[in-house]
Protein backbone atom coordinates (compact mmCIF):
# COMPACT_ATOMS: atom_id res chain seq x y z
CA UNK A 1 99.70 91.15 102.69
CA UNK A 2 97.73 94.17 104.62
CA UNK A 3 94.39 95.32 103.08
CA UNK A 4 94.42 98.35 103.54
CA UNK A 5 91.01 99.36 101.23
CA UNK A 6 87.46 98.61 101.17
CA UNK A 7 84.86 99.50 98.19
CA UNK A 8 80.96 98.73 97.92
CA UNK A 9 80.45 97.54 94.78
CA UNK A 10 77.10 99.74 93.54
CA UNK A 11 75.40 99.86 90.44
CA UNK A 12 77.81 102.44 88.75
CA UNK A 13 80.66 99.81 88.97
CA UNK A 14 79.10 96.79 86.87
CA UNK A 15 79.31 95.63 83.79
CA UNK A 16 76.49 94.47 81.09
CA UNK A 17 76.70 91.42 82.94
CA UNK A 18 75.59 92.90 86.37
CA UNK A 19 79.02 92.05 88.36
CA UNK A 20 82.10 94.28 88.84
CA UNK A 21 83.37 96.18 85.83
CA UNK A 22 86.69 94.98 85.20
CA UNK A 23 88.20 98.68 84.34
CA UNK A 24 86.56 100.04 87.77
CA UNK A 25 88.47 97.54 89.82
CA UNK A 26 91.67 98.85 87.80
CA UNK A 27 91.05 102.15 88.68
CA UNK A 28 90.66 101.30 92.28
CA UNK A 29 93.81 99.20 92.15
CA UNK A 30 95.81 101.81 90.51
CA UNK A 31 94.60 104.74 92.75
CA UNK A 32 95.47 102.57 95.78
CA UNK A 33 98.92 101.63 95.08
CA UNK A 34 99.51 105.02 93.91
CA UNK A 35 98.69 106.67 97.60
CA UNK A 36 100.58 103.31 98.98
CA UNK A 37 103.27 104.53 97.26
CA UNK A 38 103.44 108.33 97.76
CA UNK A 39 103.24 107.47 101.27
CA UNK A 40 105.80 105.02 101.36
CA UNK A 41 108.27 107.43 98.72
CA UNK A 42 107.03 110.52 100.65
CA UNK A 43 106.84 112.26 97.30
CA UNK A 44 103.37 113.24 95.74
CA UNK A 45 104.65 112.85 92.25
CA UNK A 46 104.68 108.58 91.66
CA UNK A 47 103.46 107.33 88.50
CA UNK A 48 102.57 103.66 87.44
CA UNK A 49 104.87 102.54 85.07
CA UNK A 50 104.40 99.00 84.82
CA UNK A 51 101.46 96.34 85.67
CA UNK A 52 102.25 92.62 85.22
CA UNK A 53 99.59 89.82 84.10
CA UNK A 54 96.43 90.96 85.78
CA UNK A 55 94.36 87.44 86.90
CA UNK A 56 90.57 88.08 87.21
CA UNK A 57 90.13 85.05 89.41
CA UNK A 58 86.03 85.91 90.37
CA UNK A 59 83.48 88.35 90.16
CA UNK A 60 82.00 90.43 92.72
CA UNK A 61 78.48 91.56 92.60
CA UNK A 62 76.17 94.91 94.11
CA UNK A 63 76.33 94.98 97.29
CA UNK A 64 79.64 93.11 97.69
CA UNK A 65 82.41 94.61 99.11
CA UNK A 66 86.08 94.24 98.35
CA UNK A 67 89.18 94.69 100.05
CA UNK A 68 92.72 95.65 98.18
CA UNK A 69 95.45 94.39 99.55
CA UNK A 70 99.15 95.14 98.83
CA UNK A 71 102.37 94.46 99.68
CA UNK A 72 106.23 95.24 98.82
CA UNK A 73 108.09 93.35 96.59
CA UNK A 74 111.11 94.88 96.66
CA UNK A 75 112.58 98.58 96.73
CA UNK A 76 114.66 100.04 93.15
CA UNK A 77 116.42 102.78 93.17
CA UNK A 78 114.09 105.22 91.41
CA UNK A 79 110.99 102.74 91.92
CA UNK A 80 108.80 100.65 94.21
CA UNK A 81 107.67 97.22 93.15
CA UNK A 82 103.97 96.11 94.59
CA UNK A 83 101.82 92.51 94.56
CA UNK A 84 98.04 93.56 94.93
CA UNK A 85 95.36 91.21 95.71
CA UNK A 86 91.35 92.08 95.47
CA UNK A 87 89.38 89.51 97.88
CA UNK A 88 85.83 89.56 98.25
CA UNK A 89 85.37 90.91 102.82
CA UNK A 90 83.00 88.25 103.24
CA UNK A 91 84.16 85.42 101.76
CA UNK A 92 87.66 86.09 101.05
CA UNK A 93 87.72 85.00 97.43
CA UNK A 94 90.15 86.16 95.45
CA UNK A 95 88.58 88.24 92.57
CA UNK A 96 91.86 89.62 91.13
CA UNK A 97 95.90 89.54 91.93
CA UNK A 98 98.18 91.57 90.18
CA UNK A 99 101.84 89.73 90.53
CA UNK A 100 103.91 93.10 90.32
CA UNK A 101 103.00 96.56 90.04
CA UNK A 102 105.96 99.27 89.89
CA UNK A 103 105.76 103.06 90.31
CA UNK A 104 108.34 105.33 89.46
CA UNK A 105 109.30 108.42 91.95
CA UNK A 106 109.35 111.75 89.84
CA UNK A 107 111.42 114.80 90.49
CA UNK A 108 109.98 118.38 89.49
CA UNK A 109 110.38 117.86 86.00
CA UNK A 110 109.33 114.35 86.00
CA UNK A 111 112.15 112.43 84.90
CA UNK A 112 113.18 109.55 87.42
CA UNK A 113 114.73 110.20 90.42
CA UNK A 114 116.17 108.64 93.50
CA UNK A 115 114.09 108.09 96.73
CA UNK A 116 116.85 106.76 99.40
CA UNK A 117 114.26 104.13 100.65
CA UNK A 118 115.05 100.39 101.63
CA UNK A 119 112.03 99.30 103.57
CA UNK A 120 108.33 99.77 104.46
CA UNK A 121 107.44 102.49 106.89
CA UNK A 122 104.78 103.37 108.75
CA UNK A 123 103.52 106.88 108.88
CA UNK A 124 103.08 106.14 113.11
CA UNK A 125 106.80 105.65 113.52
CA UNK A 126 108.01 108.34 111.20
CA UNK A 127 106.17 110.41 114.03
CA UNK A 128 108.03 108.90 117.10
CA UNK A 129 110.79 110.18 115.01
């Protein structure tokens, strides 16, 4: 799995209980694999369709920082499947996993549409190319 984010967890992000809002980390989840994915489709228009069981594992708390981590599960036709793991930098905890995670390529008019893709790229060899 490659982490590929890192967020400080401040004051805005917590809970009544004083450790990482559970909602916030969603966000961040969702925003990542989004760009993951936009990069990865090359296509700016990728919605989330689907998020498996979400596992809160651990809390983090101010001051912590978290990584997000993803990976490919597999490639659809119209869709990308992820796996997304949150680990605490420092200590590498786990404080969330996400098992699958799938995000739909749009066309204009936002109906489903096929992307041609098969496997991971990275934006460095697309410009060898």
């Amino acid at each position: 799995m490659r982490f590929h984010t890192r967020k400080w967890v401040k004051p805005e992000d917590l809970n009544p209980n004083g450790t990482l809002f559970g909602g916030r980390l969603l966000a961040w989840i969702d925003e990542e694999v989004a760009l993951y994915s936009i990069i990865q489709l090359e296509n700016a228009k990728v919605v989330t369709k689907h998020m498996s069981e979400i596992n809160f594992r651990s809390s983090a708390k101010p001051g912590d920082i978290v990584e997000i981590g993803i990976d490919v599960v597999k490639f659809g036709q119209t869709s990308i499947t992820l796996t997304c793991e949150v680990r605490n930098i420092m200590t590498r905890e786990t404080i969330i996993s996400v098992e699958t995670i799938t995000m739909v390529n749009l066309n204009e008019e936002g109906k489903p549409f096929p992307h041609g893709k098969t496997k991971i790229e990275f934006v460095k060899d697309r410009l060898e190319k």
